[in-house]
Protein backbone atom coordinates (compact mmCIF):
# COMPACT_ATOMS: atom_id res chain seq x y z
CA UNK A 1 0.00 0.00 0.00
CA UNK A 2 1.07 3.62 -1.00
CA UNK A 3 2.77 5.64 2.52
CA UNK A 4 0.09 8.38 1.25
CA UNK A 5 -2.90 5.58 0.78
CA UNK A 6 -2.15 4.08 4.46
CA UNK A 7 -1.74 7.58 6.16
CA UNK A 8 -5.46 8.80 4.61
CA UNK A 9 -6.78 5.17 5.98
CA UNK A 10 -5.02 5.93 9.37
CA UNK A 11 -6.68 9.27 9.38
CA UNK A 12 -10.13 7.74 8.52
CA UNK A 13 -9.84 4.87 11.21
CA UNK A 14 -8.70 7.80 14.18
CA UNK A 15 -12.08 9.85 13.05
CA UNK A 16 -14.29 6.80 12.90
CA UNK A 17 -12.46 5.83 16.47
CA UNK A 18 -13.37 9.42 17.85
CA UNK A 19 -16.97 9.56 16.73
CA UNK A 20 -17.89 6.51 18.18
CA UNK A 21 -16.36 7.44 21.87
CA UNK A 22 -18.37 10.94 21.50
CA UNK A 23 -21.44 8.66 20.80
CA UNK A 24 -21.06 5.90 23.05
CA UNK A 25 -20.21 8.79 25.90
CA UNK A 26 -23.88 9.48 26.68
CA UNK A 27 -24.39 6.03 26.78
CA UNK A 28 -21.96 4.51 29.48
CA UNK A 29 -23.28 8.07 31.48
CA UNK A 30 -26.50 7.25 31.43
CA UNK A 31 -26.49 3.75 31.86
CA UNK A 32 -23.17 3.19 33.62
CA UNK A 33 -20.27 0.21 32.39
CA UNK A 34 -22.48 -2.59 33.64
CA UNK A 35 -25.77 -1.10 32.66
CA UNK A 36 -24.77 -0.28 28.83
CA UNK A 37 -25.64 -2.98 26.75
CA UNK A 38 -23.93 -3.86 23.24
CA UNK A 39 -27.08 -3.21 21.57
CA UNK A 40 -27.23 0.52 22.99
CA UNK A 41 -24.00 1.00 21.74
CA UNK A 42 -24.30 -0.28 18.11
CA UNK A 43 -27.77 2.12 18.07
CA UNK A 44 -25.93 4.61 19.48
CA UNK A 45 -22.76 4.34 17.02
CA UNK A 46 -24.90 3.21 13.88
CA UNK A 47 -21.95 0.26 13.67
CA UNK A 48 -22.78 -3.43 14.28
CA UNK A 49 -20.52 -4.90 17.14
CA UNK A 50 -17.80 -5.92 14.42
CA UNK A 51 -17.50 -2.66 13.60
CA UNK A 52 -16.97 -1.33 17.25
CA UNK A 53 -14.94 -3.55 18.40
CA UNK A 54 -12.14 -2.89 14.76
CA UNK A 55 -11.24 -0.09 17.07
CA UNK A 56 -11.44 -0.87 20.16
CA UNK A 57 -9.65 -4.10 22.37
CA UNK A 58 -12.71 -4.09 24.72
CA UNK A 59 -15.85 -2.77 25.84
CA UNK A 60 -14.04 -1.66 29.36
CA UNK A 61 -11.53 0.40 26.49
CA UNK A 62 -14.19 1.91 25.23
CA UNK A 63 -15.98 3.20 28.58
CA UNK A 64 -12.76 4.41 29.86
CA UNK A 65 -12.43 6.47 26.46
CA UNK A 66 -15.81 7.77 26.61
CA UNK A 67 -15.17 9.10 30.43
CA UNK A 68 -11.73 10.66 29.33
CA UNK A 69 -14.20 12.36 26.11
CA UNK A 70 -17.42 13.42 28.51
CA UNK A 71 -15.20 14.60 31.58
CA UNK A 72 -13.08 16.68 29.40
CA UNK A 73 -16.24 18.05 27.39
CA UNK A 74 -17.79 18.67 31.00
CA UNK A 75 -14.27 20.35 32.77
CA UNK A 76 -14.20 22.50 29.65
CA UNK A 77 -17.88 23.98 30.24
CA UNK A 78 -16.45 24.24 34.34
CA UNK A 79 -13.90 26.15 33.24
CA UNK A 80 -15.22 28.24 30.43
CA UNK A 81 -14.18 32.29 30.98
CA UNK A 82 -12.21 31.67 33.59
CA UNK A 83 -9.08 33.49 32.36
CA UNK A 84 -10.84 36.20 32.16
CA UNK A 85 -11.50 36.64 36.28
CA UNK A 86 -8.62 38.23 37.46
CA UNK A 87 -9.30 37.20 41.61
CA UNK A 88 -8.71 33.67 43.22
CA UNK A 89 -12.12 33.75 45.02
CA UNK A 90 -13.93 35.37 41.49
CA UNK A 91 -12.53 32.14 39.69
CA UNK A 92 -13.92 29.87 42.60
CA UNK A 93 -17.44 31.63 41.92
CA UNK A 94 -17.00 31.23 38.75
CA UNK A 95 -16.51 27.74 38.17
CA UNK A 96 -19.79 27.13 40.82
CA UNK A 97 -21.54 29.27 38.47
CA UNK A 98 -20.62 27.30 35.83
CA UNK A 99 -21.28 24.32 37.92
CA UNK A 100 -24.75 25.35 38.57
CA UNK A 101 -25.78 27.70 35.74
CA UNK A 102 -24.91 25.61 32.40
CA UNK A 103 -26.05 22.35 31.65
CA UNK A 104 -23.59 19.45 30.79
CA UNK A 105 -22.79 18.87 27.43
CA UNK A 106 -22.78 15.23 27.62
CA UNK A 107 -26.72 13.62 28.93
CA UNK A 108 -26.39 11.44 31.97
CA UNK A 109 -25.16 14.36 34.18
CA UNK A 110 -21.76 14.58 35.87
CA UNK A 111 -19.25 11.55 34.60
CA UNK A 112 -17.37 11.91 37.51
CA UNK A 113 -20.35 11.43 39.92
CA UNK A 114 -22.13 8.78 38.12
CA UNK A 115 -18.35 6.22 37.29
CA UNK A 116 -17.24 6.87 40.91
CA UNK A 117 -20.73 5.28 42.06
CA UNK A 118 -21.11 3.09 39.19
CA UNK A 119 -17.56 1.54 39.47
CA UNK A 120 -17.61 1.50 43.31
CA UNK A 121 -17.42 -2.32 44.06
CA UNK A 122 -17.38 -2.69 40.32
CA UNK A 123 -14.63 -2.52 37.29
CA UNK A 124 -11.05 -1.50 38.66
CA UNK A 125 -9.60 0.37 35.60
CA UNK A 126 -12.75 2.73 35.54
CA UNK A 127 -12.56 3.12 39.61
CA UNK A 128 -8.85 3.83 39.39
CA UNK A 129 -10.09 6.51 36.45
CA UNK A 130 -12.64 8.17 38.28
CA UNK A 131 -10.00 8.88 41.15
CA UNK A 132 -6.66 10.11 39.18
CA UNK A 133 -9.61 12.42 37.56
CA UNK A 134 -10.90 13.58 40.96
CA UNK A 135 -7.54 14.45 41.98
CA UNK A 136 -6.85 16.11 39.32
CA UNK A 137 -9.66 18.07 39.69
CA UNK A 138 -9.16 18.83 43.44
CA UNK A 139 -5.47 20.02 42.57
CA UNK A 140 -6.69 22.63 40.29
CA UNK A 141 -9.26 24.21 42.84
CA UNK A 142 -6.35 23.41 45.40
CA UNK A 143 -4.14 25.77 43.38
CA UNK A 144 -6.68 28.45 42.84
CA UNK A 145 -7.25 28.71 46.50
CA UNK A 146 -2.86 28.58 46.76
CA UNK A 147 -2.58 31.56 44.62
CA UNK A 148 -5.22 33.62 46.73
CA UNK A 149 -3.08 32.85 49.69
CA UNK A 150 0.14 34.19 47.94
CA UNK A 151 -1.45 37.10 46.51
CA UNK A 152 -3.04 37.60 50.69
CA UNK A 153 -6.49 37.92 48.99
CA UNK A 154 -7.54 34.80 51.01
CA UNK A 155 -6.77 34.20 54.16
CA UNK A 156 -3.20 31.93 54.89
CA UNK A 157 -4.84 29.57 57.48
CA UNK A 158 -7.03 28.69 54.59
CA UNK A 159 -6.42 24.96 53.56
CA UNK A 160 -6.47 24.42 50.10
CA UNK A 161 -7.09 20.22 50.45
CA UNK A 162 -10.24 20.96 52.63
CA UNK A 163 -11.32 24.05 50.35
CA UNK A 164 -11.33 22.03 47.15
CA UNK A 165 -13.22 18.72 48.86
CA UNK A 166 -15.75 21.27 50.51
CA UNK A 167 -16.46 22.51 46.81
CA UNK A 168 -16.79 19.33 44.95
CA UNK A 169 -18.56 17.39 47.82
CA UNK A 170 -21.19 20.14 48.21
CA UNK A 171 -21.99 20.57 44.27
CA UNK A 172 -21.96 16.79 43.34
CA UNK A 173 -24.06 15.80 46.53
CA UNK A 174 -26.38 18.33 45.41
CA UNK A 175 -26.50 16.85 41.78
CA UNK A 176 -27.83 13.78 43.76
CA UNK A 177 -30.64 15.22 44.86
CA UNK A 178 -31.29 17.10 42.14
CA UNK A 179 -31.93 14.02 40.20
CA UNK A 180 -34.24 13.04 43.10
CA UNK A 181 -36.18 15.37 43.57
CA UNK A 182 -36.11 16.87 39.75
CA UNK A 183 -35.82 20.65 40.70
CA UNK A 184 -32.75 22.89 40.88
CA UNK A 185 -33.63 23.80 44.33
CA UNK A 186 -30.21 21.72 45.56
CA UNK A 187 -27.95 23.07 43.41
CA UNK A 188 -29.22 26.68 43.90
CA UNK A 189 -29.01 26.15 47.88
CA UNK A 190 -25.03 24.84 47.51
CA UNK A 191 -23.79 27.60 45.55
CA UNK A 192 -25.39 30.07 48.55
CA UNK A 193 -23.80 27.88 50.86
CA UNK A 194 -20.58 28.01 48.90
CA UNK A 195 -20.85 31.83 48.39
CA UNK A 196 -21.35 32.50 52.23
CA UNK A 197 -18.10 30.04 53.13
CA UNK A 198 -15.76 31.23 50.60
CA UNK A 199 -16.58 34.62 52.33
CA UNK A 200 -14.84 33.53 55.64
CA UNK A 201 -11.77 32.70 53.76
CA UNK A 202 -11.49 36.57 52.26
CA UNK A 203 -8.81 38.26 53.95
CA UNK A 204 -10.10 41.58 55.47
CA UNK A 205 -8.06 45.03 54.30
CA UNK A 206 -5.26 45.55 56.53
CA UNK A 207 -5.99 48.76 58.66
CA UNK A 208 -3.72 51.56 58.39
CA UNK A 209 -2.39 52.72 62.54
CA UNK A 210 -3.41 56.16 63.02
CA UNK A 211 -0.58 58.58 63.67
């Protein structure tokens, strides 16, 4: 085969690899690894089971895939303006804005929230995942809330760690009951709740001694 022939082919196979993880994403977050069925996917992906599995090793490859494609499409929405806040604590209320205010691109809600639970006592690779994701996630609030401490515009006894957990744990648990109780009402509540405690972390204006 012609080295111009097999790099168009190679091309073609990475773009028909790509569109299936983008549509087989909504599926494994609505439905979870174990609750995703082969047929979902082929109806999903327009391929018969053949045809998914020329580009992927496994089913498990392809749900770890599709949590790598929705997390990244979800973090992205998180994250979107926030170069253009110029404060630590503005970029924390930002991103629970975001949290709150825009809807997730990929159906099934949070991918993060729904693989931690869904993987729990289940698949390994997907658990293991789920966690190096979380962390990553808590070290980039953790280094928001580091650089407010340098700049002194939040307060130094401020821990980052506890910060970060305290922001995730609040919006995702309220994502749970969103889905309960199908109202907004949760998620509304957590970002007041999250707006009155990053308040106690502001540090207050040093006062000038009077002469």
């Amino acid at each position: 085969m012609e080295p111009g022939r097999r790099t168009i082919q190679m091309k073609k196979g990475q773009q028909t690899r790509e569109r299936i993880i983008a549509q087989a994403a909504p599926v494994f977050n609505a439905y979870g690894y174990e609750g995703a069925t082969m047929s979902q996917l082929m109806e999903a992906t327009g391929l018969e089971k053949g045809g998914i599995y020329r580009h992927f090793s496994s089913k498990e490859e392809l749900a770890m895939e599709s949590f790598k494609f929705a997390w990244n499409a979800v973090l992205e929405v998180r994250l979107q303006g926030l170069e253009k806040v110029p404060t630590a604590l503005g970029k924390l209320r930002h991103i629970i804005d975001n949290f709150v205010e825009v809807r997730s691109p990929v159906s099934g809600g949070c991918p993060l929230l729904n693989t931690a639970m869904d993987c729990d006592d289940g698949n390994p690779a997907l658990r293991d995942l789920a966690k190096k994701t979380l962390q990553n996630w808590q070290q980039r609030l953790m280094k928001i809330v580091d650089d407010g401490i340098h700049t002194g515009e939040i307060v130094g006894a401020a821990s980052p760690k506890i910060t970060a957990n305290v922001i995730i744990s609040t919006l995702e648990g309220a994502v749970m009951i969103t889905r309960l109780e199908h109202t907004l009402d949760a998620l509304q509540d957590a970002r007041t709740a999250l707006s009155a405690h990053l308040e106690t972390l502001a540090a207050k204006p040093r006062r000038h001694a009077r002469t």
